[in-house]
Protein backbone atom coordinates (compact mmCIF):
# COMPACT_ATOMS: atom_id res chain seq x y z
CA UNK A 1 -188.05 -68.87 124.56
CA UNK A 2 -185.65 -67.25 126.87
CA UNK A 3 -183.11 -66.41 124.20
CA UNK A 4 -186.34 -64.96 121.79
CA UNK A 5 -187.65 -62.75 124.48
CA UNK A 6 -183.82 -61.22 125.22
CA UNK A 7 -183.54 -60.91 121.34
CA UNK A 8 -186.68 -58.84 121.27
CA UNK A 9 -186.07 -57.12 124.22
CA UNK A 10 -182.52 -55.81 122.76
CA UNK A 11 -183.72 -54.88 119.55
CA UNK A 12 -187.05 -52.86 120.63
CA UNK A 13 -184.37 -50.65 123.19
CA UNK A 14 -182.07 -48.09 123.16
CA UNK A 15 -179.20 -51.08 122.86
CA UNK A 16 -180.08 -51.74 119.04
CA UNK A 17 -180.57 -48.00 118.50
CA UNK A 18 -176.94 -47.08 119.79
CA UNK A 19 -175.13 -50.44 118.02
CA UNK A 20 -177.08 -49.15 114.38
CA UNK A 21 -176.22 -45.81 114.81
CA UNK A 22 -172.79 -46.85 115.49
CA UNK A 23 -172.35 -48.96 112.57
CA UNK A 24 -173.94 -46.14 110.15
CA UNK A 25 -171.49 -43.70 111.75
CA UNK A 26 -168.47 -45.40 110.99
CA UNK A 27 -169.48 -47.08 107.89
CA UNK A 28 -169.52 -43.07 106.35
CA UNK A 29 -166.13 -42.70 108.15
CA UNK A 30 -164.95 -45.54 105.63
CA UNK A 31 -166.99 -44.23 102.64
CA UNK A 32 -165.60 -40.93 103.31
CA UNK A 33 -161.50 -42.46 103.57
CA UNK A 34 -161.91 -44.80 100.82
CA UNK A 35 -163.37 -41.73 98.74
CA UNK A 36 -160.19 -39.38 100.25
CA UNK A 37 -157.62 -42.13 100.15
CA UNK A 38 -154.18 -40.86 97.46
CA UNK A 39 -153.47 -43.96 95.11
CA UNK A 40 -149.61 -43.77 96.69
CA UNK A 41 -151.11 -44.40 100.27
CA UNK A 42 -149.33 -48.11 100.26
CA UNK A 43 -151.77 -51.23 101.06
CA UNK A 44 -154.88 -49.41 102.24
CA UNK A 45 -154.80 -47.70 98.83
CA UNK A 46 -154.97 -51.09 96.79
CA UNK A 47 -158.10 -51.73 99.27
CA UNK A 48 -159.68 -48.42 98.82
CA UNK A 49 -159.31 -48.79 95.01
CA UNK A 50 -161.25 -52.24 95.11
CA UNK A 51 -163.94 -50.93 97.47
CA UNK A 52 -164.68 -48.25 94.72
CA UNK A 53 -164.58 -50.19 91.79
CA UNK A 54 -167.16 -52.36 92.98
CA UNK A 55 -168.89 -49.82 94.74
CA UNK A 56 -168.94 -46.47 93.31
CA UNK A 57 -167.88 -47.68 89.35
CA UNK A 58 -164.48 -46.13 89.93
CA UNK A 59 -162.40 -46.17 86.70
CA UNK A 60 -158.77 -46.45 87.91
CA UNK A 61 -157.63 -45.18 84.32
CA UNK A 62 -158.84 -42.16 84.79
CA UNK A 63 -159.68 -41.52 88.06
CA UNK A 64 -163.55 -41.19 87.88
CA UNK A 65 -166.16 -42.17 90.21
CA UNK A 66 -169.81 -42.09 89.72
CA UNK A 67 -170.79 -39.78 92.18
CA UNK A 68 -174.63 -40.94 91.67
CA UNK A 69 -173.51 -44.39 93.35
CA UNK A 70 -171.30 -41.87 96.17
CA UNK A 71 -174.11 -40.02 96.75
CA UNK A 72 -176.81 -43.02 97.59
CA UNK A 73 -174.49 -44.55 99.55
CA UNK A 74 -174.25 -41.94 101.41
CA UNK A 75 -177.12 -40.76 102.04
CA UNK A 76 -178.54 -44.16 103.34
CA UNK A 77 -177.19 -44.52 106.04
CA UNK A 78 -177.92 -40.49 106.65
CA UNK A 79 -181.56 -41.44 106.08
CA UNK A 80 -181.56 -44.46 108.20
CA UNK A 81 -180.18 -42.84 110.99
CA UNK A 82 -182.74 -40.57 110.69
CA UNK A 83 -185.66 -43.18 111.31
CA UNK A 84 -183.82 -44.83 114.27
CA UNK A 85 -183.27 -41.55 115.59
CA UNK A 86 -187.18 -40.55 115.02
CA UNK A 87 -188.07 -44.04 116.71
CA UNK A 88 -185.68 -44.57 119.44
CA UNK A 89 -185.88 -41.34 120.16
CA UNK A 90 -186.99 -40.94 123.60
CA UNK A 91 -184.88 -43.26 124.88
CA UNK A 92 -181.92 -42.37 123.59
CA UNK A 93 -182.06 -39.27 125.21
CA UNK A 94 -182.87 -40.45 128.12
CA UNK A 95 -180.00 -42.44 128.67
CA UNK A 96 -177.33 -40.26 126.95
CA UNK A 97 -178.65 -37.95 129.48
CA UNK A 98 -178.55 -40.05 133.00
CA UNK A 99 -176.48 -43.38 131.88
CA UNK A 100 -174.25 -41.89 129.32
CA UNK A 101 -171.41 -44.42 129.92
CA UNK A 102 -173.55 -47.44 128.93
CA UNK A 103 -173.09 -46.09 125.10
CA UNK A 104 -169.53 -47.10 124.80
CA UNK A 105 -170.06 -50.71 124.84
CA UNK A 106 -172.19 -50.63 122.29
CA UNK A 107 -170.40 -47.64 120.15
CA UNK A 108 -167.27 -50.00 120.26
CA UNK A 109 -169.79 -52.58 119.05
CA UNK A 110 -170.64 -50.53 116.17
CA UNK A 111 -167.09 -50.07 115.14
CA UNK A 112 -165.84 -53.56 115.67
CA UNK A 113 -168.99 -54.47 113.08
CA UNK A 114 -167.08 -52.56 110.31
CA UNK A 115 -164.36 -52.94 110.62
CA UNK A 116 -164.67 -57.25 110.71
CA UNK A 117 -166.77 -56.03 107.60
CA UNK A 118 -164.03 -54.21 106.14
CA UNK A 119 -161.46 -57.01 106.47
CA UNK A 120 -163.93 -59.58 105.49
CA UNK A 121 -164.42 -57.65 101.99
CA UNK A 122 -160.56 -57.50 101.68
CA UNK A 123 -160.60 -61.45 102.55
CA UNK A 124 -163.31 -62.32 99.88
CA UNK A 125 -162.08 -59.93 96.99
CA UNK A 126 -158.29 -59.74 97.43
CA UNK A 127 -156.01 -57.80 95.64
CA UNK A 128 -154.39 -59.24 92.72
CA UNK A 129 -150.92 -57.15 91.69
CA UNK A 130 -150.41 -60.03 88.41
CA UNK A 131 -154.63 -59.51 87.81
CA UNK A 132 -154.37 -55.62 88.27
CA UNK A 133 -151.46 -54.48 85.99
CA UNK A 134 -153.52 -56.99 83.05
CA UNK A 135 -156.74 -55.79 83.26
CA UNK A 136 -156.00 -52.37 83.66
CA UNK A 137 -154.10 -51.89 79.94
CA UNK A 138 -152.74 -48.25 79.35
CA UNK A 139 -155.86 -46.57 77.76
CA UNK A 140 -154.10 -44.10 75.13
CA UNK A 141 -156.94 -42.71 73.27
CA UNK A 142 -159.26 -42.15 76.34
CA UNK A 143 -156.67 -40.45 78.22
CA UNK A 144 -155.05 -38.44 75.31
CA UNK A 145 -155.37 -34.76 75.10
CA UNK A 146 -154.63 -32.78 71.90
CA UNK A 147 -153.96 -29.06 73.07
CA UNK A 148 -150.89 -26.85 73.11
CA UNK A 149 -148.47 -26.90 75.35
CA UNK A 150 -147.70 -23.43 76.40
CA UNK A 151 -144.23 -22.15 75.96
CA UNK A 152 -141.59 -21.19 78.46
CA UNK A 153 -138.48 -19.80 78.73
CA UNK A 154 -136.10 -20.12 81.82
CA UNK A 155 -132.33 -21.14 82.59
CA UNK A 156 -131.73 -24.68 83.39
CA UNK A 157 -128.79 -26.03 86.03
CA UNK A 158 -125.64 -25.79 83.47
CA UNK A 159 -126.68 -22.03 83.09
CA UNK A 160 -128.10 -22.33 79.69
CA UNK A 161 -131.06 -21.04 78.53
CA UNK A 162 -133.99 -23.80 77.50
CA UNK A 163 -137.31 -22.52 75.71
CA UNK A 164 -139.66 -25.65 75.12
CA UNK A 165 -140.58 -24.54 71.47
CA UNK A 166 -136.71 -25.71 70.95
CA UNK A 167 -137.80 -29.08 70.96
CA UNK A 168 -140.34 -29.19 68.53
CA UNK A 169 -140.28 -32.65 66.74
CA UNK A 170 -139.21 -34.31 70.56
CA UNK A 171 -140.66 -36.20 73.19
CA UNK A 172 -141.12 -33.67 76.53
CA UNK A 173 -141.54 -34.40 79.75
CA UNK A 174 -141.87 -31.74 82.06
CA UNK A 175 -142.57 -32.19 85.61
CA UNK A 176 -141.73 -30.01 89.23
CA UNK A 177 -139.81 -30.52 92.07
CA UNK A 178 -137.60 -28.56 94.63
CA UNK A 179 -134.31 -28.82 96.15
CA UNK A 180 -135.20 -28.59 99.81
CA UNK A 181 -137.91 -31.25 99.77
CA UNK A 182 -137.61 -33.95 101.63
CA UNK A 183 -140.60 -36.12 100.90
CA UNK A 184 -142.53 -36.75 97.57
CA UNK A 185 -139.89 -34.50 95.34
CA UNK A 186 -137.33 -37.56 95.66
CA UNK A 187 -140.19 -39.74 94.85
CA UNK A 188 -141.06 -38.07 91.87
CA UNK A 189 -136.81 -38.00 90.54
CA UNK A 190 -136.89 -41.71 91.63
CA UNK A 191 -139.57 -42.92 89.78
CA UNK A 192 -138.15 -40.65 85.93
CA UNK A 193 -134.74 -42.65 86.62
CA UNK A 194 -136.92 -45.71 86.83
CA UNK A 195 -138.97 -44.89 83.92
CA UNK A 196 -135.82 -43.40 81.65
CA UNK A 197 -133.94 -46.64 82.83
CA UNK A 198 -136.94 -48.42 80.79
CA UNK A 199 -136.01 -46.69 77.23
CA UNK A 200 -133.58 -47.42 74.81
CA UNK A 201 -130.65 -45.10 73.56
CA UNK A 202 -132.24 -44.39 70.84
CA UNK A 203 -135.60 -43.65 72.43
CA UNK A 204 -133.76 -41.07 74.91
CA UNK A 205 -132.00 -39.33 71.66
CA UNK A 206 -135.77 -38.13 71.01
CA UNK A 207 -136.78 -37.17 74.63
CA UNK A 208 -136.13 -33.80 76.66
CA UNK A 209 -137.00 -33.64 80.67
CA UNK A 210 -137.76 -30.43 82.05
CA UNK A 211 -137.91 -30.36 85.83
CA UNK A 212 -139.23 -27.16 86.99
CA UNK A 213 -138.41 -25.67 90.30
CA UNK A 214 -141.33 -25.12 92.57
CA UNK A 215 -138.95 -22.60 94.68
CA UNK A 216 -137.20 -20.13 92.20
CA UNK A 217 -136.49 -17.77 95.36
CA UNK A 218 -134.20 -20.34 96.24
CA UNK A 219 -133.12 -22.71 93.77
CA UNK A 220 -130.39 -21.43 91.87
CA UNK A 221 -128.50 -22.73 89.34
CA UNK A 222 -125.95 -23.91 91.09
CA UNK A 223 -128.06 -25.48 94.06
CA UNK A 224 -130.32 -27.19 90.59
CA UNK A 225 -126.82 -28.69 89.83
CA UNK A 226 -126.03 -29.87 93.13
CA UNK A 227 -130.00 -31.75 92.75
CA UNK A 228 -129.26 -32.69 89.84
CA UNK A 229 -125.47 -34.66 90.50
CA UNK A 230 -126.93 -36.30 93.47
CA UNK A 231 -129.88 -37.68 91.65
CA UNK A 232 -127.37 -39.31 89.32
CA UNK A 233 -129.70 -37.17 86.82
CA UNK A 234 -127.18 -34.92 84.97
CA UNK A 235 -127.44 -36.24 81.54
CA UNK A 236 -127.56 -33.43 78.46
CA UNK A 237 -131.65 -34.69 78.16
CA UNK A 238 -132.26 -33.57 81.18
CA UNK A 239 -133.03 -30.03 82.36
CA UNK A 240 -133.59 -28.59 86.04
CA UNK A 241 -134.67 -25.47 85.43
CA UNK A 242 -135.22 -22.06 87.19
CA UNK A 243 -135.20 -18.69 86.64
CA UNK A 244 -136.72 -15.10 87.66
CA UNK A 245 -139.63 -16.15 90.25
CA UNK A 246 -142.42 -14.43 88.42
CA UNK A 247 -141.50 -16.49 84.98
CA UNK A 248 -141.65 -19.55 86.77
CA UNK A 249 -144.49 -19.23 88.49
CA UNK A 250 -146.61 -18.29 85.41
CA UNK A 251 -145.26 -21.89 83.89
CA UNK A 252 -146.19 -23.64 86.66
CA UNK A 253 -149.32 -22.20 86.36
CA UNK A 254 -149.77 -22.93 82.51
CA UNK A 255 -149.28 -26.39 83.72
CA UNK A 256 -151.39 -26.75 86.31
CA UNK A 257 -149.26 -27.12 88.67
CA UNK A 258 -150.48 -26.64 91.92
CA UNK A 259 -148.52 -25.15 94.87
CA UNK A 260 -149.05 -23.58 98.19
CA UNK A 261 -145.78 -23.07 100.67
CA UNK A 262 -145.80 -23.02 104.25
CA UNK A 263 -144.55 -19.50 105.35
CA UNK A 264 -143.71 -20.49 108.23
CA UNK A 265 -141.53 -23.90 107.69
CA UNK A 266 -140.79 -23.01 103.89
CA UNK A 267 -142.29 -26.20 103.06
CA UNK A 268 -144.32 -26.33 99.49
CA UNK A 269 -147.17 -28.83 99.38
CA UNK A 270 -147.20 -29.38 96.04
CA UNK A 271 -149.10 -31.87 92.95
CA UNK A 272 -147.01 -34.49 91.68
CA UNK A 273 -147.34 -34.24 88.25
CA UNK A 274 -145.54 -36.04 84.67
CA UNK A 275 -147.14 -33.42 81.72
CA UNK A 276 -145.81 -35.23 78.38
CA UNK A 277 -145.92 -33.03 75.42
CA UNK A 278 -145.58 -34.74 72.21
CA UNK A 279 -143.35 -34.20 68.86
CA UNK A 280 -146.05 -31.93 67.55
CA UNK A 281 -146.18 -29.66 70.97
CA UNK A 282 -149.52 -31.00 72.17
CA UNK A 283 -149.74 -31.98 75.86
CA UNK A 284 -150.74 -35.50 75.49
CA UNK A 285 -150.78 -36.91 79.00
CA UNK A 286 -150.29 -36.17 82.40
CA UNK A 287 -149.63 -38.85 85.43
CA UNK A 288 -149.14 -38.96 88.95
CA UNK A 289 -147.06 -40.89 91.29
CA UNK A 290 -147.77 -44.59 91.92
CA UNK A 291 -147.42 -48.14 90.67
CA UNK A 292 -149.71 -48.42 88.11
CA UNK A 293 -148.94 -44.47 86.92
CA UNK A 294 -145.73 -45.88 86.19
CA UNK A 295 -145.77 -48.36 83.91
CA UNK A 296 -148.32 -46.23 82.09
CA UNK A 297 -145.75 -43.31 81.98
CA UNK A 298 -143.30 -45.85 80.13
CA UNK A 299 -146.05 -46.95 77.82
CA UNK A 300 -147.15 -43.71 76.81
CA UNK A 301 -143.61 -42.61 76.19
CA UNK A 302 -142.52 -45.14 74.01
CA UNK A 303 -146.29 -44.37 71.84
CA UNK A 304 -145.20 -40.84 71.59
CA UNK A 305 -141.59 -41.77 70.46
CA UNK A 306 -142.86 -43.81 67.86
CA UNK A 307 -144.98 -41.21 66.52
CA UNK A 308 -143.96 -39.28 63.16
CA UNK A 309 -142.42 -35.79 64.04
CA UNK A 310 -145.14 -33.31 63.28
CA UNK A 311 -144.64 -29.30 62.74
CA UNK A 312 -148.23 -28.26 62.40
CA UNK A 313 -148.56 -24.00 63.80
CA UNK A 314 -150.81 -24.07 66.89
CA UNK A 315 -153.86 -22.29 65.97
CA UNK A 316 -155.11 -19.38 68.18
């Protein structure tokens, strides 16, 4: 009877109160990081993407939640709170007022409870890598778009001028980077040399790259070839291209590009983007950095080789 009496006792207090409210409180911290967490964030990214496939119906092939199942989960534990708070009230306040250092034990308490959760979900529902890549097949048709690619003209690192509409009945890729960066720029040349390593000579014959450069103040030609010789990526497919800042901003924008520099440190957080374009001059696809995004950048490149050149006019 002893052990009943201290179990009632703790959870008709303010002990209970302060433990539930803990747990509620950081259990939205983890909704909230799982929801925020890039798909390039290493380990806790493969966990994140679990959590919200079996919790908020994420689609990893496109990148979708259903923010009906985000929305109830988190608003229960807003609305819990809310009846502890009502219930407990009164004593809660009176000790956050005169004993406020008896919380901590039990706020610890609280976080300690999800986080054993936490671990104990990525113990029962591990990640898979052989499991993933099969049942995650490269959806073409759900992810393929069918407008025009807008046109550009701008000077590439050899000097030359390069106008996409040239390569009308080719495969393009055209992505961003700039010579200065130091962190995801590198990422995104190191993962096209993986991917063009993964085509055939023949394949390449029918493919242009066109790198854009996120800083045309600064990246000229010459600098472009520098980038370009150090990447081991100065092959006549290939393009790094700049030009007069205001025409390379206004492609960047046509593509969505997204890009905001630091005026301070110079430094240009930036999106990491692959836009393909097909034979026909249609943007078909666009991916992102990552595992997965990878082998679906070589899939959809050798479906877009394969396709029959096509010359249709773009209608406006």
């Amino acid at each position: 009877m002893g052990f009943v009496n201290q179990f009632q006792k703790f959870i008709i207090g303010w002990r209970f109160a302060v433990l539930m409210l803990s747990v509620l409180f950081f259990f939205t911290l983890l909704m909230i990081l799982v929801i925020l967490l890039p798909t390039d964030a290493g380990p806790l990214a493969s966990f994140a993407e679990d959590f919200k496939v079996w919790c908020f119906r994420y689609d990893p092939a496109t990148g979708t939640l259903e923010w009906s199942y985000v929305v109830m989960f988190l608003l229960q534990p807003l609305l819990i709170g809310t009846v502890i708070l009502a219930v407990w009230w009164n004593q809660l306040r009176q000790v956050f007022r005169f004993q406020r250092q008896r919380l901590f034990p039990y706020i610890g308490g609280g976080l300690m409870v999800v986080l054993v959760a936490a671990v104990g979900f990525s113990i029962a529902f591990p990640v898979d890598g052989q499991a993933r890549e099969e049942d995650l097949p490269f959806p073409a048709e759900k992810l393929r778009t069918e407008f025009w690619a807008p046109d550009f003209s701008l000077i590439d690192h050899r000097g030359q001028p390069i106008q996409l509409s040239w390569f009308r009945g080719k495969v393009v890729v055209v992505s961003a980077v700039y010579a200065r960066c130091g962190h995801t720029c590198p990422l995104i040349l190191q993962q096209a040399k993986r991917v063009l390593a993964r085509l055939t000579p023949s394949e390449k014959k029918q493919l242009k790259v066109l790198i854009i450069s996120l800083d045309p103040e600064n990246d000229s030609p010459e600098i472009l070839q520098t980038l370009a010789t150090n990447q081991q990526l100065d092959v006549p497919y290939i393009h790094f291209l700049t030009g007069a800042p205001g025409a390379v901003n206004q492609a960047l924008d046509r593509y969505s590009i997204s890009r905001q520099k630091d005026p301070e440190t110079g430094v240009i957080s930036h999106a990491n983007l692959f836009v393909l374009v097909d034979k026909a001059g249609r943007v078909a696809y666009r991916f992102t950095l990552g595992d997965q995004q990878e082998k679906w950048l070589v899939t959809a490149l050798k479906l877009l080789i394969q396709e029959p050149a096509e010359n249709p006019e773009p209608t406006l």
